[in-house]
C-alpha atoms as a PDB file:
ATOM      1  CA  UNK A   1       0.000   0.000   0.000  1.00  0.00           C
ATOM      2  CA  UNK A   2       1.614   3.448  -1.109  1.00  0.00           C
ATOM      3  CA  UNK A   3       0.895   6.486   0.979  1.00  0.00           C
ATOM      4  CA  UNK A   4       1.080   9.906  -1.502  1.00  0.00           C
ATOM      5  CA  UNK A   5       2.020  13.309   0.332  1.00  0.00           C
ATOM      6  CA  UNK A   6       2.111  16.617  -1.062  1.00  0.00           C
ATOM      7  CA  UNK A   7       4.370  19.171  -0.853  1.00  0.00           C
ATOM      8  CA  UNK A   8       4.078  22.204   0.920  1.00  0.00           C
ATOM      9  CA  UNK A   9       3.826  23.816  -2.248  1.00  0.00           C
ATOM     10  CA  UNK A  10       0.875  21.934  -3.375  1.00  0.00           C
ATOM     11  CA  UNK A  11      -0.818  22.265  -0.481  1.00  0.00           C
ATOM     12  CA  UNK A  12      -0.661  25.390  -0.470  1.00  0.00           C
ATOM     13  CA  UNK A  13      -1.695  25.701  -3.462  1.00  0.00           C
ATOM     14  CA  UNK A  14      -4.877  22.966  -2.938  1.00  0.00           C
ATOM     15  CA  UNK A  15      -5.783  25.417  -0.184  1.00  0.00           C
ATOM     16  CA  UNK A  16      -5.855  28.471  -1.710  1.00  0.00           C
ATOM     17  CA  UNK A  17      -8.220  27.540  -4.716  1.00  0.00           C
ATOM     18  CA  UNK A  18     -10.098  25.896  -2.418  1.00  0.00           C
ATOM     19  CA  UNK A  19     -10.835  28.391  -1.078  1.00  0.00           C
ATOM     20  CA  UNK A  20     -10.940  30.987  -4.183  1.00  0.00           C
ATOM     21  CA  UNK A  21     -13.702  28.463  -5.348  1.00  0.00           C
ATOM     22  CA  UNK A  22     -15.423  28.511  -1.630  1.00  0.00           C
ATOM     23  CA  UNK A  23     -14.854  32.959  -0.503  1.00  0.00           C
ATOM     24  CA  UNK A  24     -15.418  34.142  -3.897  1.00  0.00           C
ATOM     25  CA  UNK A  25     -18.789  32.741  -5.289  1.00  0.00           C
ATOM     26  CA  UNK A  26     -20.214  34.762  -9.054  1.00  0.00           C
ATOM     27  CA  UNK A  27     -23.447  37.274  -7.552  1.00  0.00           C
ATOM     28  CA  UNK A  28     -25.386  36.659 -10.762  1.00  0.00           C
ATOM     29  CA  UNK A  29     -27.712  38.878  -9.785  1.00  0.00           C
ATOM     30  CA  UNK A  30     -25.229  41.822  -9.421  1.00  0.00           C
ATOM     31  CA  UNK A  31     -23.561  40.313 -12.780  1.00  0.00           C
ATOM     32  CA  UNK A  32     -26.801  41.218 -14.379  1.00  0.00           C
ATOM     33  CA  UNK A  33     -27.356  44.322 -13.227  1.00  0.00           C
ATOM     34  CA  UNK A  34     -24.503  45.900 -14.042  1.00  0.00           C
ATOM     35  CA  UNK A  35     -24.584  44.125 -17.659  1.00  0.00           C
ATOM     36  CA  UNK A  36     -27.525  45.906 -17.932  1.00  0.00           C
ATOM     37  CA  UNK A  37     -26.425  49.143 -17.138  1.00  0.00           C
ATOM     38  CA  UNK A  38     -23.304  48.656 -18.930  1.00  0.00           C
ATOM     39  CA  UNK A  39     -25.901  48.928 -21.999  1.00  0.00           C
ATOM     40  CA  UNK A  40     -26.307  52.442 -21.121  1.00  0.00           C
ATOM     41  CA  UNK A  41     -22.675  52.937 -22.503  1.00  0.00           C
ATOM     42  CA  UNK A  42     -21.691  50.280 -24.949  1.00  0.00           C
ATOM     43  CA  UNK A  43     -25.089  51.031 -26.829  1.00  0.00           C
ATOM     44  CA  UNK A  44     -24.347  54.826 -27.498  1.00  0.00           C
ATOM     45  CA  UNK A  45     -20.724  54.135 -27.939  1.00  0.00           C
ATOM     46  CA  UNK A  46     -21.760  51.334 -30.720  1.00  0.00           C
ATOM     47  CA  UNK A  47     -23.786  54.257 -32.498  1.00  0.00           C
ATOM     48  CA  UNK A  48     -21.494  56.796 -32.417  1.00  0.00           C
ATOM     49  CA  UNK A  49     -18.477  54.402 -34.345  1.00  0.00           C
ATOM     50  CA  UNK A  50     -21.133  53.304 -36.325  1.00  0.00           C
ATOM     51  CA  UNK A  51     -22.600  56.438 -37.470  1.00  0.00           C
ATOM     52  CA  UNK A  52     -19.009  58.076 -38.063  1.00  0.00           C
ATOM     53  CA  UNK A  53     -18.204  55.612 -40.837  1.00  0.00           C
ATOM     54  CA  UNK A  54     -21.654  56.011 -43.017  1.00  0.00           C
ATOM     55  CA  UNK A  55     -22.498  58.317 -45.426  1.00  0.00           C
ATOM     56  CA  UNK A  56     -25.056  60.979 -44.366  1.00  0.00           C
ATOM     57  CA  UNK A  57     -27.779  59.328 -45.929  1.00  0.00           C
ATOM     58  CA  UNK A  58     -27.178  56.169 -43.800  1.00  0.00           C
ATOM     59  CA  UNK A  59     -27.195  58.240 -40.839  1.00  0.00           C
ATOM     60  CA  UNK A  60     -29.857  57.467 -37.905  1.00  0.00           C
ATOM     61  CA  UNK A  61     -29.576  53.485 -37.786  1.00  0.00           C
ATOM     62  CA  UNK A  62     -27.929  51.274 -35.885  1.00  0.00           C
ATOM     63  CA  UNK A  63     -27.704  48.714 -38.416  1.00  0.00           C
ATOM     64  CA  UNK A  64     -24.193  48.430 -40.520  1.00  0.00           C
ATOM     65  CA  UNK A  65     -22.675  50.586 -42.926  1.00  0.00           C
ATOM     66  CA  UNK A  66     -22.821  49.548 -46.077  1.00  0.00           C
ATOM     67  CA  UNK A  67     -19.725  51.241 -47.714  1.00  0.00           C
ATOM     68  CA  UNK A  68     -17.132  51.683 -44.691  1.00  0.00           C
ATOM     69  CA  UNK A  69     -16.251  56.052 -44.863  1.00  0.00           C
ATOM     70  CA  UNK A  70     -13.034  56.331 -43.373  1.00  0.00           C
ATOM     71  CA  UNK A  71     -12.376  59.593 -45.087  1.00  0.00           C
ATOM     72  CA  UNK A  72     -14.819  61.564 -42.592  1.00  0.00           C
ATOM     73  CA  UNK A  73     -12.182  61.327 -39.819  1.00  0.00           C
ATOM     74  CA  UNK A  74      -9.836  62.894 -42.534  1.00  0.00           C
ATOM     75  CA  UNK A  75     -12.609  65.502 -42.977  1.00  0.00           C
ATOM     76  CA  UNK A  76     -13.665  66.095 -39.213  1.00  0.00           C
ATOM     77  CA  UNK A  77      -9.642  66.743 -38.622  1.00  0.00           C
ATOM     78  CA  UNK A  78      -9.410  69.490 -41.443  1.00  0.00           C
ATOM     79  CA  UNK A  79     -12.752  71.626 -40.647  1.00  0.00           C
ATOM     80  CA  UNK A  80     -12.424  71.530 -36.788  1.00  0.00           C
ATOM     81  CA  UNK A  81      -8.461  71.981 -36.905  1.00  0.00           C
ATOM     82  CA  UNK A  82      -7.823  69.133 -34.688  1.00  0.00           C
ATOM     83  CA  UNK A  83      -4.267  69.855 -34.176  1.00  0.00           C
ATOM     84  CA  UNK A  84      -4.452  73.488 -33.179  1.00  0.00           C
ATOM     85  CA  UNK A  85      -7.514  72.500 -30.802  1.00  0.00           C
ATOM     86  CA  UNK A  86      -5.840  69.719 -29.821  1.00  0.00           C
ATOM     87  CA  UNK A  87      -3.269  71.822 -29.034  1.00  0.00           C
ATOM     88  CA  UNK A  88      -4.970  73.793 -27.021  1.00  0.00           C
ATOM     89  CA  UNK A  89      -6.504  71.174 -24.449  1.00  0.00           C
ATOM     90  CA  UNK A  90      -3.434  69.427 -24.020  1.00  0.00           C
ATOM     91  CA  UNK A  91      -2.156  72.857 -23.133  1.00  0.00           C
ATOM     92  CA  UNK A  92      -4.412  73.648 -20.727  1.00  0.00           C
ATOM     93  CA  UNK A  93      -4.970  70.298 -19.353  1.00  0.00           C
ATOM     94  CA  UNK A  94      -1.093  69.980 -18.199  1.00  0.00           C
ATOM     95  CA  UNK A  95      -0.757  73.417 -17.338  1.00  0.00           C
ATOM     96  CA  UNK A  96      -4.030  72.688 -14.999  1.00  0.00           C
ATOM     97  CA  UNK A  97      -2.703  69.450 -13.747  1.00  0.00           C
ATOM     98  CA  UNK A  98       0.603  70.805 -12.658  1.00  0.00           C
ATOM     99  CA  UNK A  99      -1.230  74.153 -10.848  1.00  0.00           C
ATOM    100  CA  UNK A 100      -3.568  71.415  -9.089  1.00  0.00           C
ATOM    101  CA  UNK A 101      -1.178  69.505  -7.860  1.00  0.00           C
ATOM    102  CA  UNK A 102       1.002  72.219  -6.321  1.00  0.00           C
ATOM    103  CA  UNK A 103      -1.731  74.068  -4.824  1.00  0.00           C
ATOM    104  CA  UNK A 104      -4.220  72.089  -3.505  1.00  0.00           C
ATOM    105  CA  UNK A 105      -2.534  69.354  -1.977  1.00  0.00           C
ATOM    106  CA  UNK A 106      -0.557  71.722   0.309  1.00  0.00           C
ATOM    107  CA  UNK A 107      -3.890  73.507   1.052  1.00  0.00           C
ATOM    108  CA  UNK A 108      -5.215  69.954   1.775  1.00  0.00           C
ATOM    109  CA  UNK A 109      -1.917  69.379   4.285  1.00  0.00           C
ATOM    110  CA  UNK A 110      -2.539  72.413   5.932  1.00  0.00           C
ATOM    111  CA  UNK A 111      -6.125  71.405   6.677  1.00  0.00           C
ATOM    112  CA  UNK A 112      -5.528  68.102   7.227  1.00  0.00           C
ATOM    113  CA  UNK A 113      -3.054  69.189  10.036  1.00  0.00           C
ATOM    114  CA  UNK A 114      -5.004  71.410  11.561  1.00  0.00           C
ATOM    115  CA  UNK A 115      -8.246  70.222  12.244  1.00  0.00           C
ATOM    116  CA  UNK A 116      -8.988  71.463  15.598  1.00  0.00           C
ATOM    117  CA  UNK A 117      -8.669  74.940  15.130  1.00  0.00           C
ATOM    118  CA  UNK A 118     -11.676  76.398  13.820  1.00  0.00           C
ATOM    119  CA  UNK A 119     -10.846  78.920  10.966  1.00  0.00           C
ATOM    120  CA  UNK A 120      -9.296  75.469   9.230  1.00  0.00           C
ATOM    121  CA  UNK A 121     -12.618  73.389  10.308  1.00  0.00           C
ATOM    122  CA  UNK A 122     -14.228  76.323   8.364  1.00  0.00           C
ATOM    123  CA  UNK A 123     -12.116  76.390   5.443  1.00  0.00           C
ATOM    124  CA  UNK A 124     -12.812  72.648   5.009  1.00  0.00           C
ATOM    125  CA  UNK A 125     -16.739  72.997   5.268  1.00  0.00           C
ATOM    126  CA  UNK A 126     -16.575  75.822   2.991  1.00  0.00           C
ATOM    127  CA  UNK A 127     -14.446  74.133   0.306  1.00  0.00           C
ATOM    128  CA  UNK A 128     -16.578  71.042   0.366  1.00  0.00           C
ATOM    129  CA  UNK A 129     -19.700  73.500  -0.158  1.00  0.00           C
ATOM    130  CA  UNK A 130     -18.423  74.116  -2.918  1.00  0.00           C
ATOM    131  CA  UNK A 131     -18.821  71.046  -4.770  1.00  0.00           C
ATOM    132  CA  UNK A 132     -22.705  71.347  -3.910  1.00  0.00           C
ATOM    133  CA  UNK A 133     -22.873  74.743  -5.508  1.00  0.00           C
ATOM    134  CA  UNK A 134     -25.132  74.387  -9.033  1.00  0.00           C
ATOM    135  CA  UNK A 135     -21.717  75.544 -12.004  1.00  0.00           C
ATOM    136  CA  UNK A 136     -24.875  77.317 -13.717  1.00  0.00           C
ATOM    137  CA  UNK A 137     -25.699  79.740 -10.505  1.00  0.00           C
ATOM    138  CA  UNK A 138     -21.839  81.086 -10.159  1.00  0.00           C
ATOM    139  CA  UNK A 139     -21.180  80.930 -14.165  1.00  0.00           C
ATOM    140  CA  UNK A 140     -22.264  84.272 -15.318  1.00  0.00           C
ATOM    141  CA  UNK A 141     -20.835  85.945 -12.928  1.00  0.00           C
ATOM    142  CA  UNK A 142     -17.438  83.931 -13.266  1.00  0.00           C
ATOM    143  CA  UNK A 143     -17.845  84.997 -16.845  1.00  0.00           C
ATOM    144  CA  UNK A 144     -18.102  88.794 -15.872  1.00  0.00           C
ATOM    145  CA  UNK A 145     -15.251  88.867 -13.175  1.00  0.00           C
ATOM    146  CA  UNK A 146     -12.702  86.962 -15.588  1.00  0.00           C
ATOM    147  CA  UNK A 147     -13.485  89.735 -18.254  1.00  0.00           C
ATOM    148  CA  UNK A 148     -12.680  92.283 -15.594  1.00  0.00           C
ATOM    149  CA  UNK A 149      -9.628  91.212 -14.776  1.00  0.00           C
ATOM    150  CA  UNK A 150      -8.218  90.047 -18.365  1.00  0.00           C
ATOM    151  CA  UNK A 151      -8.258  86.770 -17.584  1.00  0.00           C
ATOM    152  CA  UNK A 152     -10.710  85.552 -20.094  1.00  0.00           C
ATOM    153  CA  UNK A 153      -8.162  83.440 -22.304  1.00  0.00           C
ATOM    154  CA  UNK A 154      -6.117  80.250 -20.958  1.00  0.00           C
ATOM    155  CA  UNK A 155      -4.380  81.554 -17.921  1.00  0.00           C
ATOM    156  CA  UNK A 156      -8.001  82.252 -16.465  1.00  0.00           C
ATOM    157  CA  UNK A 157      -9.192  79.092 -18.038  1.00  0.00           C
ATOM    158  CA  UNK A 158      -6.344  77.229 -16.122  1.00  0.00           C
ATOM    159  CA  UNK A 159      -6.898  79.486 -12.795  1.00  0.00           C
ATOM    160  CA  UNK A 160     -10.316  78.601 -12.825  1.00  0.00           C
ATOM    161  CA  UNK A 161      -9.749  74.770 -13.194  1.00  0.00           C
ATOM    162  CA  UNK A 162      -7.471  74.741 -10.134  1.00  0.00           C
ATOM    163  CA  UNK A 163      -9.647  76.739  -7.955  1.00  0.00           C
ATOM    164  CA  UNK A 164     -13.067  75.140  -8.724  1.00  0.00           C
ATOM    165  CA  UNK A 165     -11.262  71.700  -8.063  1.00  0.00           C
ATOM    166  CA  UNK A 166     -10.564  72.797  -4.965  1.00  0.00           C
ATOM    167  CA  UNK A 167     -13.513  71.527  -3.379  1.00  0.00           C
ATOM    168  CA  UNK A 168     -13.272  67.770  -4.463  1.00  0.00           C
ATOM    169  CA  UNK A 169      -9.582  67.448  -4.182  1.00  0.00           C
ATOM    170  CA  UNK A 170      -9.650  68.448  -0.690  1.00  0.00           C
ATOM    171  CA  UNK A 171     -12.561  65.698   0.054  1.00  0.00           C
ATOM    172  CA  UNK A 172      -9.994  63.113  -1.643  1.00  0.00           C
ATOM    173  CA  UNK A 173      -6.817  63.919   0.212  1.00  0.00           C
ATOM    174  CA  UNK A 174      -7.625  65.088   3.602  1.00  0.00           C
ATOM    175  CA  UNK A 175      -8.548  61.724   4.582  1.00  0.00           C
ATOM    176  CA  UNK A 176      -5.121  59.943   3.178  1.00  0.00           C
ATOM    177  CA  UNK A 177      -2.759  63.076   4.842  1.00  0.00           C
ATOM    178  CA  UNK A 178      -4.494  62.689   7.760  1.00  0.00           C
ATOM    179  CA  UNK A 179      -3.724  58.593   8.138  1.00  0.00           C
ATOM    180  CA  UNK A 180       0.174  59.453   7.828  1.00  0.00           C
ATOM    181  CA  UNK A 181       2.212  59.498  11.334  1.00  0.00           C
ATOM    182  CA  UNK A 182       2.687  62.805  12.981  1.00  0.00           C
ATOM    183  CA  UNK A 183       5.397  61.440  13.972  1.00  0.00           C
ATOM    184  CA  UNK A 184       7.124  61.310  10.827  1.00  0.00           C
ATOM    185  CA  UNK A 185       6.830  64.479  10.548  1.00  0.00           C
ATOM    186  CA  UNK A 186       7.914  65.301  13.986  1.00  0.00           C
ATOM    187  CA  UNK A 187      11.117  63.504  13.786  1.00  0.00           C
ATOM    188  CA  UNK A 188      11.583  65.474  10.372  1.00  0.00           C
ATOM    189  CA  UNK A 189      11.438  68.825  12.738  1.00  0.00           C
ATOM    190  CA  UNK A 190      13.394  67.532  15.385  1.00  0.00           C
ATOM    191  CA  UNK A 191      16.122  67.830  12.715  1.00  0.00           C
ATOM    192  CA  UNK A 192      15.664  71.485  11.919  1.00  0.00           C
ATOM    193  CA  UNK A 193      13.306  70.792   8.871  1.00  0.00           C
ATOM    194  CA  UNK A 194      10.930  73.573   7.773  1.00  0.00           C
ATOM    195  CA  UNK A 195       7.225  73.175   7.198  1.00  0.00           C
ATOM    196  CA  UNK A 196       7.672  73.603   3.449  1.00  0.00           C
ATOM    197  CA  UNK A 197      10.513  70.908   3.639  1.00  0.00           C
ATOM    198  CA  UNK A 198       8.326  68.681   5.264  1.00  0.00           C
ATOM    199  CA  UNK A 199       5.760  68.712   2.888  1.00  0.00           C
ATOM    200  CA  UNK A 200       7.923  68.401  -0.411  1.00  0.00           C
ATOM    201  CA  UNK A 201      10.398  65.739   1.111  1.00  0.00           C
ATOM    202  CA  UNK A 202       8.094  63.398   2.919  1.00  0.00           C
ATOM    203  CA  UNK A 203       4.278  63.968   3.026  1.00  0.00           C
ATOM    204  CA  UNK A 204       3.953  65.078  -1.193  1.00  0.00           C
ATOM    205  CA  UNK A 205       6.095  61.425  -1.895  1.00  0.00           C
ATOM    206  CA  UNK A 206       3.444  59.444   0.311  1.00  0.00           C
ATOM    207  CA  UNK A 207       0.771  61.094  -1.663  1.00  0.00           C
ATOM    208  CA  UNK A 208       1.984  59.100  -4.778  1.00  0.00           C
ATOM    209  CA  UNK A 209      -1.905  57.442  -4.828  1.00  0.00           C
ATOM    210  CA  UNK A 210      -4.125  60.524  -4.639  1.00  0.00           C
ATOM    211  CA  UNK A 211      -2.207  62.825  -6.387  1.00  0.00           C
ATOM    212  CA  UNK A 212      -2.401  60.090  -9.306  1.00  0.00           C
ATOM    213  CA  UNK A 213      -6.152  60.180  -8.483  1.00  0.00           C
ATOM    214  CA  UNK A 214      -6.078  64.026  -8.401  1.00  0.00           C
ATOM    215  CA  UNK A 215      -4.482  64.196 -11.726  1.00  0.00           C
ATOM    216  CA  UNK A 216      -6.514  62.017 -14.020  1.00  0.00           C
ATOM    217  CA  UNK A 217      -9.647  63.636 -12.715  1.00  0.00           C
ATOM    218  CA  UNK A 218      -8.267  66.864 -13.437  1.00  0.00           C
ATOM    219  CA  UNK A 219      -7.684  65.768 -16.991  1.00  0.00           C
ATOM    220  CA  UNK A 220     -10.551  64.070 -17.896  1.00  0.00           C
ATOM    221  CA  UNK A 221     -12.512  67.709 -17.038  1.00  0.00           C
ATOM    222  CA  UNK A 222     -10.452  69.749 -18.636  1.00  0.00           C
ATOM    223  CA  UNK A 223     -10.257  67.524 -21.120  1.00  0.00           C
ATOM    224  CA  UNK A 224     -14.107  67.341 -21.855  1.00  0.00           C
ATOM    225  CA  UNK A 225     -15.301  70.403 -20.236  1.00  0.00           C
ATOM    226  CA  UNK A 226     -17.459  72.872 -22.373  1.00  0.00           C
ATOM    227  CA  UNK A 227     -18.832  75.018 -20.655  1.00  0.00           C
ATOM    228  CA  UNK A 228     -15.760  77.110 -18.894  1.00  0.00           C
ATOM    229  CA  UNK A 229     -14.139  77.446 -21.804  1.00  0.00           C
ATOM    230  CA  UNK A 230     -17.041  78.622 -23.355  1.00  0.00           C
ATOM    231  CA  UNK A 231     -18.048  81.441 -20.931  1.00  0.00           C
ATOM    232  CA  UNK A 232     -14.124  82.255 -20.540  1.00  0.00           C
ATOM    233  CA  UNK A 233     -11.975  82.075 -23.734  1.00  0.00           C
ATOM    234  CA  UNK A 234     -12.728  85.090 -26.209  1.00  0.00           C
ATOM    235  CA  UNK A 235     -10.108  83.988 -28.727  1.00  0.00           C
ATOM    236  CA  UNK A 236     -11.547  81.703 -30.739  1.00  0.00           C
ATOM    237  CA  UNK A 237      -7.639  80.915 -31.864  1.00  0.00           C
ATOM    238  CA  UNK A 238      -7.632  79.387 -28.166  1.00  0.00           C
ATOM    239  CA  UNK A 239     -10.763  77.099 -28.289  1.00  0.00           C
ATOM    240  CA  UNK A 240     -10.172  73.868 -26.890  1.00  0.00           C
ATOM    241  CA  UNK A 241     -11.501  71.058 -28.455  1.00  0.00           C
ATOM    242  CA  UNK A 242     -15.442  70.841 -27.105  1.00  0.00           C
ATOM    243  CA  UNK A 243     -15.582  74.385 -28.583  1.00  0.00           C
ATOM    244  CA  UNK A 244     -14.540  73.830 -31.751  1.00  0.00           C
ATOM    245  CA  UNK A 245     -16.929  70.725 -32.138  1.00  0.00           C
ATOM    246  CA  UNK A 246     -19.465  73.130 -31.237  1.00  0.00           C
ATOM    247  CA  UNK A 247     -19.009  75.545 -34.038  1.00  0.00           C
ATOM    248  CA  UNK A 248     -18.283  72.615 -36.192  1.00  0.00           C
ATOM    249  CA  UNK A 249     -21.442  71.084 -35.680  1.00  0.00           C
ATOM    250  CA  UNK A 250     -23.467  74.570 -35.935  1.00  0.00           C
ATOM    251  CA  UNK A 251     -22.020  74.493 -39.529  1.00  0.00           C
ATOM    252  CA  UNK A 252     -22.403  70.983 -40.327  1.00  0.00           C
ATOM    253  CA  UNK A 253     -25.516  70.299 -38.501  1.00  0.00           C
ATOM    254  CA  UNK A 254     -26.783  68.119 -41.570  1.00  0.00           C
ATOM    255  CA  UNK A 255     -23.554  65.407 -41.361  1.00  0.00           C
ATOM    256  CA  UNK A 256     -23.733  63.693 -38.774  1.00  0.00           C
ATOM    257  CA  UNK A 257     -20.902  61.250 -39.902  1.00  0.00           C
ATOM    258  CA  UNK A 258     -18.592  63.548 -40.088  1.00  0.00           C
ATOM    259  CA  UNK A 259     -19.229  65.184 -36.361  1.00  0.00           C
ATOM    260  CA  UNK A 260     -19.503  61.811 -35.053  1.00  0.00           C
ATOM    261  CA  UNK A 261     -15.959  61.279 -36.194  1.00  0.00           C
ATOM    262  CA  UNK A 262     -14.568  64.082 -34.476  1.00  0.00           C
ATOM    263  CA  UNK A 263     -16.305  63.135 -31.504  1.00  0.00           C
ATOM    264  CA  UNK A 264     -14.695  60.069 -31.641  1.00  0.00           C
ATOM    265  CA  UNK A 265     -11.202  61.869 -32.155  1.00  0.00           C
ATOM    266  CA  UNK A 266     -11.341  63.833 -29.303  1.00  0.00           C
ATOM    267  CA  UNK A 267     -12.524  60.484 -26.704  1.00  0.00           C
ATOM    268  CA  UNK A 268      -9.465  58.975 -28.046  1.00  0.00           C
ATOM    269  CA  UNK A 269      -7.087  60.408 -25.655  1.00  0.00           C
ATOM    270  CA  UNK A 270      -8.471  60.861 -22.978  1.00  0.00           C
ATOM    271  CA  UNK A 271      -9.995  57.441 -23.203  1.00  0.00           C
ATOM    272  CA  UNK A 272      -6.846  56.100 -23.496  1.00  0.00           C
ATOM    273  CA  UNK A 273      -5.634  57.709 -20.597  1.00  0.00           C
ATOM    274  CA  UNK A 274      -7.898  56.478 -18.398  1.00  0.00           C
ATOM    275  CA  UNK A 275      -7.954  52.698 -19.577  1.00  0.00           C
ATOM    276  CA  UNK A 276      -4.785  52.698 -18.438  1.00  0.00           C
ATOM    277  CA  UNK A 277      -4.815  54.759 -15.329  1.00  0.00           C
ATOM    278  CA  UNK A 278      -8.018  53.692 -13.620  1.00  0.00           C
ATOM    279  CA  UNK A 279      -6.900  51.885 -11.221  1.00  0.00           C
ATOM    280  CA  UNK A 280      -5.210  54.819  -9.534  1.00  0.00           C
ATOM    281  CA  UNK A 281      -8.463  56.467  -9.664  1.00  0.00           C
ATOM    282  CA  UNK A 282     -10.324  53.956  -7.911  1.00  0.00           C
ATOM    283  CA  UNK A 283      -7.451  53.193  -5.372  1.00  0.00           C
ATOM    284  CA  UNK A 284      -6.817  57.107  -4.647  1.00  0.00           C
ATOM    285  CA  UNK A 285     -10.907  57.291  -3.735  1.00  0.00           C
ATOM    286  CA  UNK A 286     -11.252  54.825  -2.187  1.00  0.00           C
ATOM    287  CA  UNK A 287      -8.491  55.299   0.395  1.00  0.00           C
ATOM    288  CA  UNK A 288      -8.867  59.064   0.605  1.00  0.00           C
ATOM    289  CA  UNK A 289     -12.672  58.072   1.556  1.00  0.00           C
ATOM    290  CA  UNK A 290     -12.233  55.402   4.183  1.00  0.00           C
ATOM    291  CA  UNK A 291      -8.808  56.071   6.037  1.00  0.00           C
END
């Protein structure tokens, strides 16, 4: 009679799907809700590639094109001026990204740190009101003050990004800065370092997962916004690329194809961006949320 053993290896690895197959049972029900509502997205998106390669004639369906148009991305990128609007956004988005970063997450350490005080308490509450503010109440007379000040072109447009973020960013990082050790940061002083040092040396490093989060939020907005740039750039050589999809399709209300296509070209990017990148966003919530 022969007596088999397995390794420790094995084992191990017996146990572990074992128990994959016991902890981590399929909720079909969930499964099937979110396939449905996953509709809500591949549906539309299905359309829009669709539409983009028909003629305008063929426009309106969802079945097939017939004869595949590939020249009305050539098209869209010639009447909008993709590259010079393109341009533009990427422009402003890094320029945005960069003033984010080195402004709100130090206003977010500062509040973070100093909690029990209450002019910080208030700043906090007021920031966060902020993000429950309605953009339509405040965006005439944003529009107004950034004309009075000369700031209606992409400096104001990049201002305005960094301020009105201000609100949501602090929500995400207050609650990450304020799970780091004091400690660390007392030991730093101990050794004669400044407040600024502090910040730059240790705490902005440790922030590697919400500033990630930070960023790509902060692109994908400025990325797709419309309506800022709208109320704020008076240069139509600056229009991002929303805008000039707008006056593109004001023209060209009748071809659909063709504004479907630029459509298209613009979610390219940023799409792109995010496929690759969303993990940081949901990691940089979620732990800016629960610590």
């Amino acid at each position: 009679m022969t007596r088999t053993t397995k390794s420790p290896k094995a084992a191990k690895r017996y146990t572990k799907s074992e128990g994959f197959r016991k902890d981590h049972k399929i909720n079909w029900w969930l499964t099937a809700v979110v396939a449905v509502f996953s509709l809500t997205i591949l549906i539309p998106l299905y359309f829009t590639i669709v539409t983009a390669l028909k003629t305008p004639a063929e426009a309106g369906t969802f079945s097939l094109p017939t004869t595949w148009e590939w020249h009305n991305f050539a098209d869209a990128w010639n009447y909008i001026n993709y590259p010079k609007a393109a341009l533009n956004s990427a422009i402003i988005t890094v320029v945005a990204v960069c003033l984010t970063l080195l402004t709100n997450t130090f206003v977010a350490y500062a509040v973070a740190r100093n909690m029990d005080k209450r002019f910080f308490r208030f700043l906090y509450y007021f920031f966060l009101a902020m993000m429950f503010v309605p953009f339509t109440v405040i965006m005439l007379p944003i529009a107004h003050q950034m004309g009075s000040l000369h700031l209606d072109n992409q400096l104001g447009l990049m201002l305005l990004y960094t301020i009105l973020g201000l609100g949501t960013n602090l929500f995400i990082a207050i609650g990450f800065i304020r799970s780091i050790p004091v400690s660390l940061e007392e030991a730093a002083r101990v050794d004669g370092a400044s407040t600024w040092r502090i910040f730059w040396t240790i705490i902005f490093p440790l922030m590697g997962p919400i500033n990630s989060t930070i960023a790509i939020l902060t692109v994908l907005w400025a990325w797709n916004d419309f309506l800022l740039p709208l109320i704020t750039l008076t240069d139509q050589g600056n229009q991002t690329i929303p805008l000039a999809q707008y006056v593109f399709q004001s023209q060209f209300t009748s071809n659909y194809p063709m504004a479907f296509a630029s459509y298209l070209m613009a979610m390219a990017p940023v799409l792109i961006v995010y496929v690759f990148a969303q993990k940081w966003v949901i990691s940089g919530v979620m732990r800016g949320a629960v610590k």
